[in-house]
Structures are given as structure tokens and as C-alpha cells.
N, C-alpha and C. Protein backbone atom coordinates (compact mmCIF):
# COMPACT_ATOMS: atom_id res chain seq x y z
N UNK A 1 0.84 -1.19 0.00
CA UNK A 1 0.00 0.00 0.00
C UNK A 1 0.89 1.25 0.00
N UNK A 2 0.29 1.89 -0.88
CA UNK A 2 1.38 3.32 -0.75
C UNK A 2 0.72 3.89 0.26
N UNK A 3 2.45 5.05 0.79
CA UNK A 3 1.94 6.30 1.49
C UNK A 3 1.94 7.61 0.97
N UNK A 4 1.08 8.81 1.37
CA UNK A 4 1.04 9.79 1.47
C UNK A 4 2.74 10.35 0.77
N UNK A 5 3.70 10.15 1.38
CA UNK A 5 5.05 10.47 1.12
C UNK A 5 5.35 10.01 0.03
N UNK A 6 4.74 8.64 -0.75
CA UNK A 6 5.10 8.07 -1.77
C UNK A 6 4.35 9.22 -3.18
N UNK A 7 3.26 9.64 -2.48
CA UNK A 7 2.26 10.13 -3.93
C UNK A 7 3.72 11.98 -3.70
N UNK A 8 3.77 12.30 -2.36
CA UNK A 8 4.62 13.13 -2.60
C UNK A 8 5.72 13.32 -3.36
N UNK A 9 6.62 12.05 -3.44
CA UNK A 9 7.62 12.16 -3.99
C UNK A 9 7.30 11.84 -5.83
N UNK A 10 6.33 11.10 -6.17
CA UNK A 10 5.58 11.14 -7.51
C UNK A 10 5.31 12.44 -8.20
N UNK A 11 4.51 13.09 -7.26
CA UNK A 11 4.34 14.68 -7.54
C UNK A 11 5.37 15.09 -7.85
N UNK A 12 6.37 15.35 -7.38
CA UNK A 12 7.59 16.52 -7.17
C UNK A 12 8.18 15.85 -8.14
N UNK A 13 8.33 14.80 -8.60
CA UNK A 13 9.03 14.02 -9.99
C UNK A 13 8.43 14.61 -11.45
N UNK A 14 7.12 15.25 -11.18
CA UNK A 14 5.90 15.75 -12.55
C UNK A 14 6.08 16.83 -12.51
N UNK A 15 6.20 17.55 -10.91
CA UNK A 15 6.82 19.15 -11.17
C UNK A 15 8.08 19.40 -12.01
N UNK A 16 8.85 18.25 -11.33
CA UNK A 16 10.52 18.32 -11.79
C UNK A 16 10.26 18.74 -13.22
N UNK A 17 9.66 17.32 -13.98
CA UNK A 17 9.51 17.23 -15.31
C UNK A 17 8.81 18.84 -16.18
N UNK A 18 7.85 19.39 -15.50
CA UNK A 18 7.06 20.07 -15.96
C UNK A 18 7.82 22.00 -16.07
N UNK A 19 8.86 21.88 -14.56
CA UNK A 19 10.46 22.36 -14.52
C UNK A 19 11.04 22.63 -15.93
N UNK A 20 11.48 21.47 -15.94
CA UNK A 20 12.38 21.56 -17.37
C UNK A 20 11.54 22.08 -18.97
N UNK A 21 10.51 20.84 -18.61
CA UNK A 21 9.55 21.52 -20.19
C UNK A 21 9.39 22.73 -20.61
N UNK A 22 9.23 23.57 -19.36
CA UNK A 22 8.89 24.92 -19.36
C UNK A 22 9.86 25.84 -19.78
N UNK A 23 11.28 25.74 -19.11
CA UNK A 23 12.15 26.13 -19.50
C UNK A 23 12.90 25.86 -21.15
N UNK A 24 12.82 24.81 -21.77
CA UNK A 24 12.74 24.28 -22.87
C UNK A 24 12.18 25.19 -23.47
N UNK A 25 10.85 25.17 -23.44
CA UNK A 25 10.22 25.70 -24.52
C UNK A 25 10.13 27.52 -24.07
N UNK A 26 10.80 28.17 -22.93
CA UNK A 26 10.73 29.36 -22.89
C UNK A 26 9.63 29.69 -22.65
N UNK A 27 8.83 29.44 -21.45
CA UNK A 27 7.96 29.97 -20.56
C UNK A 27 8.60 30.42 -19.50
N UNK A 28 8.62 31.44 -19.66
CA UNK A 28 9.47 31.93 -18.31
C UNK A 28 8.39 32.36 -16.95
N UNK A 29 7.16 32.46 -17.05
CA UNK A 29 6.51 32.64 -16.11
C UNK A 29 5.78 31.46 -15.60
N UNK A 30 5.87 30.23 -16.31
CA UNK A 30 5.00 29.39 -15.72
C UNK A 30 6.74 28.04 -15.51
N UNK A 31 7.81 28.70 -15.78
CA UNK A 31 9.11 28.05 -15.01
C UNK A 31 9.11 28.78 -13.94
N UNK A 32 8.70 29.87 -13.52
CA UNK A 32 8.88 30.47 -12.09
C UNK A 32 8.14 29.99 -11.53
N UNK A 33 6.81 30.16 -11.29
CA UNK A 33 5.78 29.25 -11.00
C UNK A 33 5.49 27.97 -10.45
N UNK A 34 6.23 26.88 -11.46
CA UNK A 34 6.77 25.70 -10.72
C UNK A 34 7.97 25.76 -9.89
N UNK A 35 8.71 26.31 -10.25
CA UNK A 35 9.96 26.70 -9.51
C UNK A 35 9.41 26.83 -7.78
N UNK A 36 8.98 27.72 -7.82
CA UNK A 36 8.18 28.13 -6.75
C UNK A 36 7.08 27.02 -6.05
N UNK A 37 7.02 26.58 -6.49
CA UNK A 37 5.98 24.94 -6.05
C UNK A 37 7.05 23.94 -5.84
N UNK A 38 7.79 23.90 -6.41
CA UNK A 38 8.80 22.55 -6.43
C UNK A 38 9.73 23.01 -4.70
N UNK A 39 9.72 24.45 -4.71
CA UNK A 39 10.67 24.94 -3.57
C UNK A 39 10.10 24.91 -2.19
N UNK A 40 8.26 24.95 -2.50
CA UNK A 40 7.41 25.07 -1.03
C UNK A 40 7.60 23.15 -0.85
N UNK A 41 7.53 22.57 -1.93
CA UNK A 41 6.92 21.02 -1.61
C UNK A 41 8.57 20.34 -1.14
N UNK A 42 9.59 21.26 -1.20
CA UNK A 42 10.95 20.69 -0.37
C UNK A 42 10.33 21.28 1.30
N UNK A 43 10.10 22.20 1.38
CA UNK A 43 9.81 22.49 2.70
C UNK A 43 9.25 22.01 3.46
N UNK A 44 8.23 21.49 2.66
CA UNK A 44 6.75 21.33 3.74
C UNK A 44 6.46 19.79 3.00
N UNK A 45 7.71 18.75 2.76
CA UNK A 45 6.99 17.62 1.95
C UNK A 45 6.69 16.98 3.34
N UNK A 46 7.36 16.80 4.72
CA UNK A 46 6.95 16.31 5.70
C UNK A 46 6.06 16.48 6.59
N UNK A 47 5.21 17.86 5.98
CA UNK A 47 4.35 18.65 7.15
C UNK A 47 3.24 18.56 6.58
N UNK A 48 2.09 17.94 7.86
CA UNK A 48 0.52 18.18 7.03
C UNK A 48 0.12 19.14 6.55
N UNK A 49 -0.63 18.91 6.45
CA UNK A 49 -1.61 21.03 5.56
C UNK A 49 -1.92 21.42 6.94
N UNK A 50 -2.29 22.93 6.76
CA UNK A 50 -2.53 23.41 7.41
C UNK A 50 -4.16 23.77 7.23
N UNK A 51 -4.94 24.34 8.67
CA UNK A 51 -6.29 24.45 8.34
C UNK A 51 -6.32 25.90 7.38
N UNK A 52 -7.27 26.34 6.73
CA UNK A 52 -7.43 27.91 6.60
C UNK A 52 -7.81 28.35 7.40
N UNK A 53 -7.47 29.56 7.32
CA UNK A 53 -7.24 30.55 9.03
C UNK A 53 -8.44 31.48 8.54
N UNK A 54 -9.65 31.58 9.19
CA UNK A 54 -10.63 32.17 9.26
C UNK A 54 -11.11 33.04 10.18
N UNK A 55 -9.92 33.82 10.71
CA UNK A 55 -9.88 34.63 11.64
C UNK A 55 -10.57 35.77 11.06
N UNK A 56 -9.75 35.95 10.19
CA UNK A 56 -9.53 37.11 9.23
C UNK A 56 -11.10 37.64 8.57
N UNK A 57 -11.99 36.87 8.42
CA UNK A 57 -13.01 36.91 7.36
C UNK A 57 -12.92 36.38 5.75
N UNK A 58 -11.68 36.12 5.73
CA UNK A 58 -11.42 36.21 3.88
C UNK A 58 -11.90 34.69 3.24
């Protein structure tokens, strides 16, 4: 049975991929983009989600 960590590390293998494509073909805003996703999902690949914070009203 897979875990949670397993579909994580799957993911971040499609970002990787989706990384490079982008850059390839000269998308430069949707290579930042993943860039930026690939960099939160190193951070936080061990940490659950968090709730939304509904303090605020938003």
C-alpha cells in the first residue's frame, strides 16, 4: 500500500519534469511558477496542511 510520502515524492518528480519543459520551450513565467511549487513542496513535503485561518473573514 502506498503512502502519502510516496504520492509526494511522484508529484515533485511531474513538477521536476514540468520544470524543465517549461524552460525548454521558454515559458518563463510558468518556469517560475513551478519553480516556486517545487521549492514550497521541499519544505513542507513532511508537514501536514494546514487548516485555513478564518480569523480574518477572507
Amino acid at each position: 500500500m502506498r503512502t502519502p510520502k510516496d504520492y509526494d515524492v511522484k508529484y515533485m518528480d511531474r513538477l521536476e519534469l514540468l520544470y524543465k519543459l517549461a524552460v525548454k520551450k521558454k515559458e518563463a513565467g510558468t518556469a517560475m511558477v513551478l519553480l516556486d511549487k517545487i521549492r514550497n513542496m521541499d519544505l513542507y513535503l513532511d508537514r501536514p496542511a494546514k487548516e485555513p485561518d478564518d480569523k480574518h473573514g477572507v
